[in-house]
Protein backbone atom coordinates (compact mmCIF):
# COMPACT_ATOMS: atom_id res chain seq x y z
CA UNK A 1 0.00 0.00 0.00
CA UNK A 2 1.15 3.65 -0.88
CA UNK A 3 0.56 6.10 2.05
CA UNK A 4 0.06 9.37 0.82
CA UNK A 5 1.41 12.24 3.32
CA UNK A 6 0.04 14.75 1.16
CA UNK A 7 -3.64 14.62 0.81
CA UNK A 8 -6.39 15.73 3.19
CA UNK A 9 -9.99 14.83 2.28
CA UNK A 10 -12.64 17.45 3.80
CA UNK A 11 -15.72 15.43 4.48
CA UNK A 12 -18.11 18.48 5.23
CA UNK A 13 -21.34 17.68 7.68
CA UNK A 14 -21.93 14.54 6.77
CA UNK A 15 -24.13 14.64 9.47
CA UNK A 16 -28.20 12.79 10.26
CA UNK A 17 -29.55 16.08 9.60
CA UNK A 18 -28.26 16.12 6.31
CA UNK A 19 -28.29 12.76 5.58
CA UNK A 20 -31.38 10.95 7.00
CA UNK A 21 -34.93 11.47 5.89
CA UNK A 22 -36.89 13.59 8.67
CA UNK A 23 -33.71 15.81 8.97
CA UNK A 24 -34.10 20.08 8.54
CA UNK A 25 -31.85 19.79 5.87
CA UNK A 26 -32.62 16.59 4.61
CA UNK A 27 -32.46 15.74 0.14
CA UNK A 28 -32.66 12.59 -1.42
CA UNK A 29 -29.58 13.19 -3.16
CA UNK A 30 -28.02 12.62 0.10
CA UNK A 31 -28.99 8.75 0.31
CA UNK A 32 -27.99 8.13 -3.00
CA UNK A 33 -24.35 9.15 -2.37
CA UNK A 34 -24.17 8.42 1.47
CA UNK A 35 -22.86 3.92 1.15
CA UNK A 36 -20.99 5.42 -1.68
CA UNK A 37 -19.14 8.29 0.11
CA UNK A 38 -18.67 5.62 3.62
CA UNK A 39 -17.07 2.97 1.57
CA UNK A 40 -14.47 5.34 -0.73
CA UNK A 41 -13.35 7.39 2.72
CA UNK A 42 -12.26 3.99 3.87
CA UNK A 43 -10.12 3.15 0.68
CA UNK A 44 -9.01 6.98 0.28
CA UNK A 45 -7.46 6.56 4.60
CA UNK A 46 -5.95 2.63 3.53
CA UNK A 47 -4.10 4.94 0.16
CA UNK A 48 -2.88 7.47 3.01
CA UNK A 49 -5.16 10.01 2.99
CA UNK A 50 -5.98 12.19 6.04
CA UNK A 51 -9.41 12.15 6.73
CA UNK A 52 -10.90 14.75 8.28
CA UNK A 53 -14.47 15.15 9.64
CA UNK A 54 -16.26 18.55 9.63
CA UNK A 55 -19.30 19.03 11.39
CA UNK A 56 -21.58 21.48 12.96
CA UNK A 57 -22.29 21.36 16.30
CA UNK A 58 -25.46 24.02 16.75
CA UNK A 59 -29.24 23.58 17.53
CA UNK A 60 -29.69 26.23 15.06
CA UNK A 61 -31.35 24.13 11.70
CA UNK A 62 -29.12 26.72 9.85
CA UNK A 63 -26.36 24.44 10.84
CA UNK A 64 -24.40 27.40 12.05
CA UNK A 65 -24.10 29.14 15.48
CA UNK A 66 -22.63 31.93 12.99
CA UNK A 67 -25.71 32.00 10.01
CA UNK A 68 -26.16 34.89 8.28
CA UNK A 69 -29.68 34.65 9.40
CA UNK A 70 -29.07 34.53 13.20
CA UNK A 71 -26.83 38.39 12.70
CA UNK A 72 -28.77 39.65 9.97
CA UNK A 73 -32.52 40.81 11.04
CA UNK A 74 -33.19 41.61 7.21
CA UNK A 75 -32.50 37.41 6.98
CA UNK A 76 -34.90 37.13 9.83
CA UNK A 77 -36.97 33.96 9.43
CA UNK A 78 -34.65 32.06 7.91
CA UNK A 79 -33.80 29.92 10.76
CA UNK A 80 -35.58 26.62 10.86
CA UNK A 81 -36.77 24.78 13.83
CA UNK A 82 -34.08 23.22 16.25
CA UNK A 83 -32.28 19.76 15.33
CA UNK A 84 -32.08 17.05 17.87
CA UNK A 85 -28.73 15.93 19.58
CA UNK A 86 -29.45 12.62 17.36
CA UNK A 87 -29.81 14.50 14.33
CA UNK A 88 -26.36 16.25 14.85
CA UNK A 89 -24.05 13.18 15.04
CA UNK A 90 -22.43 12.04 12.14
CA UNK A 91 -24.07 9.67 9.55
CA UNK A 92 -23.65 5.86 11.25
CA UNK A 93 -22.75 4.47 7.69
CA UNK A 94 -18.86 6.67 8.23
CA UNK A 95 -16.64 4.81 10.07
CA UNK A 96 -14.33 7.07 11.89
CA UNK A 97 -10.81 6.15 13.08
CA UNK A 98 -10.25 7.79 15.70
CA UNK A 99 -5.94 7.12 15.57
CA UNK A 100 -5.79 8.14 12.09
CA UNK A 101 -8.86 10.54 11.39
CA UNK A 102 -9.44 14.20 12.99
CA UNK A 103 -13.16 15.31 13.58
CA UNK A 104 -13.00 19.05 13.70
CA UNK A 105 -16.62 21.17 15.06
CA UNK A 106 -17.13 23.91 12.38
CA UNK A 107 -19.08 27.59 13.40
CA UNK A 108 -20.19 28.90 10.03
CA UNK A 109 -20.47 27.74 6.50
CA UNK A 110 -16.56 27.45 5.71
CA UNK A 111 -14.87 24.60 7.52
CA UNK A 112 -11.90 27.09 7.93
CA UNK A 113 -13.52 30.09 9.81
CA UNK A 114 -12.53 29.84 13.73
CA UNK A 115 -11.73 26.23 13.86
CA UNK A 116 -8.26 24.30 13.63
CA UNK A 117 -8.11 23.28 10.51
CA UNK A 118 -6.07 24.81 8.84
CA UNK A 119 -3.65 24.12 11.96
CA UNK A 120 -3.93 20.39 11.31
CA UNK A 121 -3.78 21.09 7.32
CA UNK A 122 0.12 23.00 8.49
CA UNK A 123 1.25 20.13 11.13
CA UNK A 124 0.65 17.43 8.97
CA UNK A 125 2.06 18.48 5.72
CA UNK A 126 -0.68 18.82 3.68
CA UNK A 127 -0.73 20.22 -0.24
CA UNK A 128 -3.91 18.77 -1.81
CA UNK A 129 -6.89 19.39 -0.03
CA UNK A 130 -9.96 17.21 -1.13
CA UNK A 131 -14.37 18.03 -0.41
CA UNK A 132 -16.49 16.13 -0.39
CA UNK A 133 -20.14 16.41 1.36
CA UNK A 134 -22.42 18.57 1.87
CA UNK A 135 -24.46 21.25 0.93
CA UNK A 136 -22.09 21.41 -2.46
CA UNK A 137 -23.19 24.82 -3.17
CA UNK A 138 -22.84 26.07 0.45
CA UNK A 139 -20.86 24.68 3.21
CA UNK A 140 -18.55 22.77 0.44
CA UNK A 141 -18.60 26.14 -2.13
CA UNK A 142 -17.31 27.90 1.21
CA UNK A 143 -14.43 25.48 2.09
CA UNK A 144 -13.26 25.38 -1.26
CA UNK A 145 -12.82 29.48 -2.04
CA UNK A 146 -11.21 29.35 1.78
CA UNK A 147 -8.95 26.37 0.92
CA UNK A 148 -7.60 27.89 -2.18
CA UNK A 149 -7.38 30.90 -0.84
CA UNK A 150 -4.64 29.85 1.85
CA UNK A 151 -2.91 28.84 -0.99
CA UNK A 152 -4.49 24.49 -1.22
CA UNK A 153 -4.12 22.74 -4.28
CA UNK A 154 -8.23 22.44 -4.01
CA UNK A 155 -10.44 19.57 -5.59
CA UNK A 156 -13.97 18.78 -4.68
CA UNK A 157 -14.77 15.47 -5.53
CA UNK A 158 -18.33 15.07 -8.35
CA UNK A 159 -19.97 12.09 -7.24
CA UNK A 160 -19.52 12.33 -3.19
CA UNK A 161 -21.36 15.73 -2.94
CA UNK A 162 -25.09 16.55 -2.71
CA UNK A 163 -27.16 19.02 -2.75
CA UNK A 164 -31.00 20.16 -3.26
CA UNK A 165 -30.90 18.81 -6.84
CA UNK A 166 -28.57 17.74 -9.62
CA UNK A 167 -28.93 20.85 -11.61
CA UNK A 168 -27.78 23.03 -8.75
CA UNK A 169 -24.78 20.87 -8.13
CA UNK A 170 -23.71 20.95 -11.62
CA UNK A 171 -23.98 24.47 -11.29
CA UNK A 172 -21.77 25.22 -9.01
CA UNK A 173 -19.21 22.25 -9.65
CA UNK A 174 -18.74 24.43 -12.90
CA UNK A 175 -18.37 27.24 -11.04
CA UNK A 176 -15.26 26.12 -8.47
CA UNK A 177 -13.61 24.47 -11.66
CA UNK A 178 -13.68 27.52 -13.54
CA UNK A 179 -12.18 29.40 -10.50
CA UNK A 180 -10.99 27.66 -7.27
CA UNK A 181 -11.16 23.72 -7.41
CA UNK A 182 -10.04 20.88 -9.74
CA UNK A 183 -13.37 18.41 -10.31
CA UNK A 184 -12.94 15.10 -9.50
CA UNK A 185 -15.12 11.89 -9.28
CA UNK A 186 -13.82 9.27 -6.72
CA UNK A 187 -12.29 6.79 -9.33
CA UNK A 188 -9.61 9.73 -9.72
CA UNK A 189 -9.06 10.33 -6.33
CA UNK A 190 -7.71 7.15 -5.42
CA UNK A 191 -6.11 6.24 -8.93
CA UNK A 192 -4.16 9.47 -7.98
CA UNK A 193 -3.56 8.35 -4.46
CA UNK A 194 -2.20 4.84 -5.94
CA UNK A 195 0.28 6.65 -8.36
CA UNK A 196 1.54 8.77 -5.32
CA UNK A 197 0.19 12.10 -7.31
CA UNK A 198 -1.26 12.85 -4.35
């Protein structure tokens, strides 16, 4: 086995609220990825990756304790109902590691803002950041400009994001590969992790 030194992949709030039906934030999209994204994170860590678990720890159904809505008043509103403890833990299908895999509590939409990531991005050597997760077009969209913008070689990986609908996500997949992040499906990912590209 190659182990890769090099490559982080951002799994962004992979969490019941996102990913189970009855959640606030709940899509279908979400269930047809979810056995998909559990069983490639486990191949990606066995090829060396560093995986790292972001979630949001937050009644709020916003999913952040810093939402736009909650310091806004012209957003007023736009805070759902509050999420159950249950509904905040990571998805059951994920198997985290706890000797080789960090699970870092994000505040806001960009897994970046106020936490230690990119801390843990610095000590372990990282160059190629990889997201994955979801909302593509939000919480993902947001950890990709921030990634690239401390200077990441960025990717965000096709077919282990979701979002409200396919359309949306194509949208905005478009978008970060025009400007901020290399597209990738999960086949690549690891065939670049075997060749030691990453």
């Amino acid at each position: 086995m190659k182990v890769s030194k090099k490559t982080a992949i951002i799994a962004v709030d992979l969490q019941k609220s996102l990913t189970m039906p009855g959640g606030n934030n709940y899509y279908e999209t979400a269930t047809e990825m979810m056995d998909r994204v559990a069983e490639n994170l486990n191949k990606m860590r066995e090829k060396g990756a560093l995986i790292i678990y972001i979630w949001t720890k937050t009644q709020l159904s916003s999913g952040l304790t810093c939402a736009a809505p909650a310091i806004n008043p012209d957003l007023e509103g736009r805070v759902l109902s509050k999420k159950t403890d249950e509904m905040l833990e990571l998805d059951d299908r994920l198997r985290v590691v706890p000797e080789k895999d960090l699970v870092i509590c994000k505040h806001t939409y960009s897994a970046f803002w106020g936490t230690p990531l990119l801390e843990a991005l610095e000590q372990n050597g990282i160059e190629n950041v990889v997201v994955c997760g979801i909302k593509t077009n939000i919480c993902c969209r947001q950890t990709v400009v921030d990634s690239a913008s401390h200077g990441y070689k960025t990717y965000i990986i096709r077919d282990m994001t979701s979002t409200n609908n396919e359309e949306i996500k194509a949208y905005h997949l478009a978008e970060m590969n025009k400007y901020f992040a290399k597209v990738l499906d999960s086949a690549e990912v690891l065939e670049r992790l075997d060749s030691g590209a990453f």
